[in-house]
C-alpha atoms as a PDB file:
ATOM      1  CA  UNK A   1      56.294  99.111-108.613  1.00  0.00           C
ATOM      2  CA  UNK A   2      60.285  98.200-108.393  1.00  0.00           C
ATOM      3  CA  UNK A   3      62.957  97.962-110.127  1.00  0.00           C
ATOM      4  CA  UNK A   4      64.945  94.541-109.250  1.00  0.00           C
ATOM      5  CA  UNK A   5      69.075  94.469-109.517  1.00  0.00           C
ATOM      6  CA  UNK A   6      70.007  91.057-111.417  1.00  0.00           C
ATOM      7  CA  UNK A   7      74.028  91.972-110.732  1.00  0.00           C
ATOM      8  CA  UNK A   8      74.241  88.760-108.732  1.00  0.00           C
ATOM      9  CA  UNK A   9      72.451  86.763-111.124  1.00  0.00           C
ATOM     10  CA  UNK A  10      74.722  88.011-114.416  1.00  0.00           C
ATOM     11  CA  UNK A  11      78.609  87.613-111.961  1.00  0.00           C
ATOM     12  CA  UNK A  12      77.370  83.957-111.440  1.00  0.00           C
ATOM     13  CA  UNK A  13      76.295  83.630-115.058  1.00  0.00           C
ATOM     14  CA  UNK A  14      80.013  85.210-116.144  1.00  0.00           C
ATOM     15  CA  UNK A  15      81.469  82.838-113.373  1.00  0.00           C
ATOM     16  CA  UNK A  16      83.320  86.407-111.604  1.00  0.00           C
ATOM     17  CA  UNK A  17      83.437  87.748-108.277  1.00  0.00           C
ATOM     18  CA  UNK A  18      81.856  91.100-107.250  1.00  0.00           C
ATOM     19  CA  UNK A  19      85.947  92.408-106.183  1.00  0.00           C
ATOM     20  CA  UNK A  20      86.810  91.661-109.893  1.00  0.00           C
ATOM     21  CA  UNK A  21      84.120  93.429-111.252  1.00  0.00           C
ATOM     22  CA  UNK A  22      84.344  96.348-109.121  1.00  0.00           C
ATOM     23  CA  UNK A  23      88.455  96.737-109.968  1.00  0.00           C
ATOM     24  CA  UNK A  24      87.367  96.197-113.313  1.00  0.00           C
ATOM     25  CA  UNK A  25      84.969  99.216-113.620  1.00  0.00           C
ATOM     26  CA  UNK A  26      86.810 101.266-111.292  1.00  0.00           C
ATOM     27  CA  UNK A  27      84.363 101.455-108.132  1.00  0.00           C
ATOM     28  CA  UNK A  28      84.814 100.387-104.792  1.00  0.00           C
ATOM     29  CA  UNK A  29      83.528  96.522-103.698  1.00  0.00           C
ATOM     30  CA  UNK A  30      81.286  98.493-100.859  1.00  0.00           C
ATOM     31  CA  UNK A  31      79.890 100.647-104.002  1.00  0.00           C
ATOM     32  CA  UNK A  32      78.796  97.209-105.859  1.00  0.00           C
ATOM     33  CA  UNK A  33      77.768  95.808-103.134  1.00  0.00           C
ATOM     34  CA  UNK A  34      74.691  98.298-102.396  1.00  0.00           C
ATOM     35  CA  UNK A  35      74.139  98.320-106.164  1.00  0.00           C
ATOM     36  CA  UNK A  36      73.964  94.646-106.131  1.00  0.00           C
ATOM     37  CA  UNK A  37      71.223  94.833-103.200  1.00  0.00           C
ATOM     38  CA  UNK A  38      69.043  97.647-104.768  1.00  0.00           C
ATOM     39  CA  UNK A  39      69.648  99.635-102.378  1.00  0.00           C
ATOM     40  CA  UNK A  40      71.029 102.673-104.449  1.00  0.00           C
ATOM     41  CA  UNK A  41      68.555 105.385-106.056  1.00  0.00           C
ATOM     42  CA  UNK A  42      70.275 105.381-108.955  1.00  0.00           C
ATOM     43  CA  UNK A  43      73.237 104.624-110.657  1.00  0.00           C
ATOM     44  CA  UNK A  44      75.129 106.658-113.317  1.00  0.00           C
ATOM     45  CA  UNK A  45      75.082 105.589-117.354  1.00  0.00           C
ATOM     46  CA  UNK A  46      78.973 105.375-117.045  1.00  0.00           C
ATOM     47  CA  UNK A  47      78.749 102.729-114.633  1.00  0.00           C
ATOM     48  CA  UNK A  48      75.730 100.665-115.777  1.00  0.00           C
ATOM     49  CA  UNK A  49      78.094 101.278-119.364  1.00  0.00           C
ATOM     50  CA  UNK A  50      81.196  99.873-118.024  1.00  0.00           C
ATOM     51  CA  UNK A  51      78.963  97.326-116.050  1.00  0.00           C
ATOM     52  CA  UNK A  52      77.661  95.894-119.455  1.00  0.00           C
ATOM     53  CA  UNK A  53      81.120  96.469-121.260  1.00  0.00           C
ATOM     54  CA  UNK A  54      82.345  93.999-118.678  1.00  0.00           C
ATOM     55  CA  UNK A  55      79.759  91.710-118.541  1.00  0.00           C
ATOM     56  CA  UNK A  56      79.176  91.205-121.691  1.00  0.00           C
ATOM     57  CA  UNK A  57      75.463  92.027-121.416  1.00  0.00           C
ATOM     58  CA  UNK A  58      72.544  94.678-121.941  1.00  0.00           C
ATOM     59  CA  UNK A  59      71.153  96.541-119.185  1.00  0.00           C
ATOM     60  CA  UNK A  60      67.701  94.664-119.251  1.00  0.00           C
ATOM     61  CA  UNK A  61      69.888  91.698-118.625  1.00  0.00           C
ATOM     62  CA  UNK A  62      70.584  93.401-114.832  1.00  0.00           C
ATOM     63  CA  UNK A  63      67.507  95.609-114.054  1.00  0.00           C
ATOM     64  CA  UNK A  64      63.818  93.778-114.199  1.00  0.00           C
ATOM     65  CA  UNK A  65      60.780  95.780-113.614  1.00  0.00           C
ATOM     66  CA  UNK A  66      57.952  94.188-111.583  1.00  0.00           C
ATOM     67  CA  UNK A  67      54.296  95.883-111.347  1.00  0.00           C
END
């Protein structure tokens, strides 16, 4: 089981760069960056939150589960 990150997917969709978003929601680029690979255990409801708020989107819009 996994859990795949569709950051990269919804910043093309919304036409923004990862350095935007990450100002944006008040983490660093670096931060994003290993959210954006999946290579984070987790990641805090503020952030996904502020992810979303910025976004424009829902969380199942960025995280896909795959069996």
């Amino acid at each position: 089981m996994a859990i795949i990150v569709r950051l990269d997917v919804m910043l093309a969709l919304r036409k923004m760069k990862s350095r935007e978003l990450a100002d944006r929601i008040g983490i660093t680029e670096q931060n994003l960056s290993l959210l954006k690979s999946g290579k984070v255990k987790g990641i805090r409801f503020d952030t996904l939150s502020a992810i979303c708020r910025e976004l424009d989107c829902q969380p199942a819009d960025l995280l896909e589960y795959t069996d």
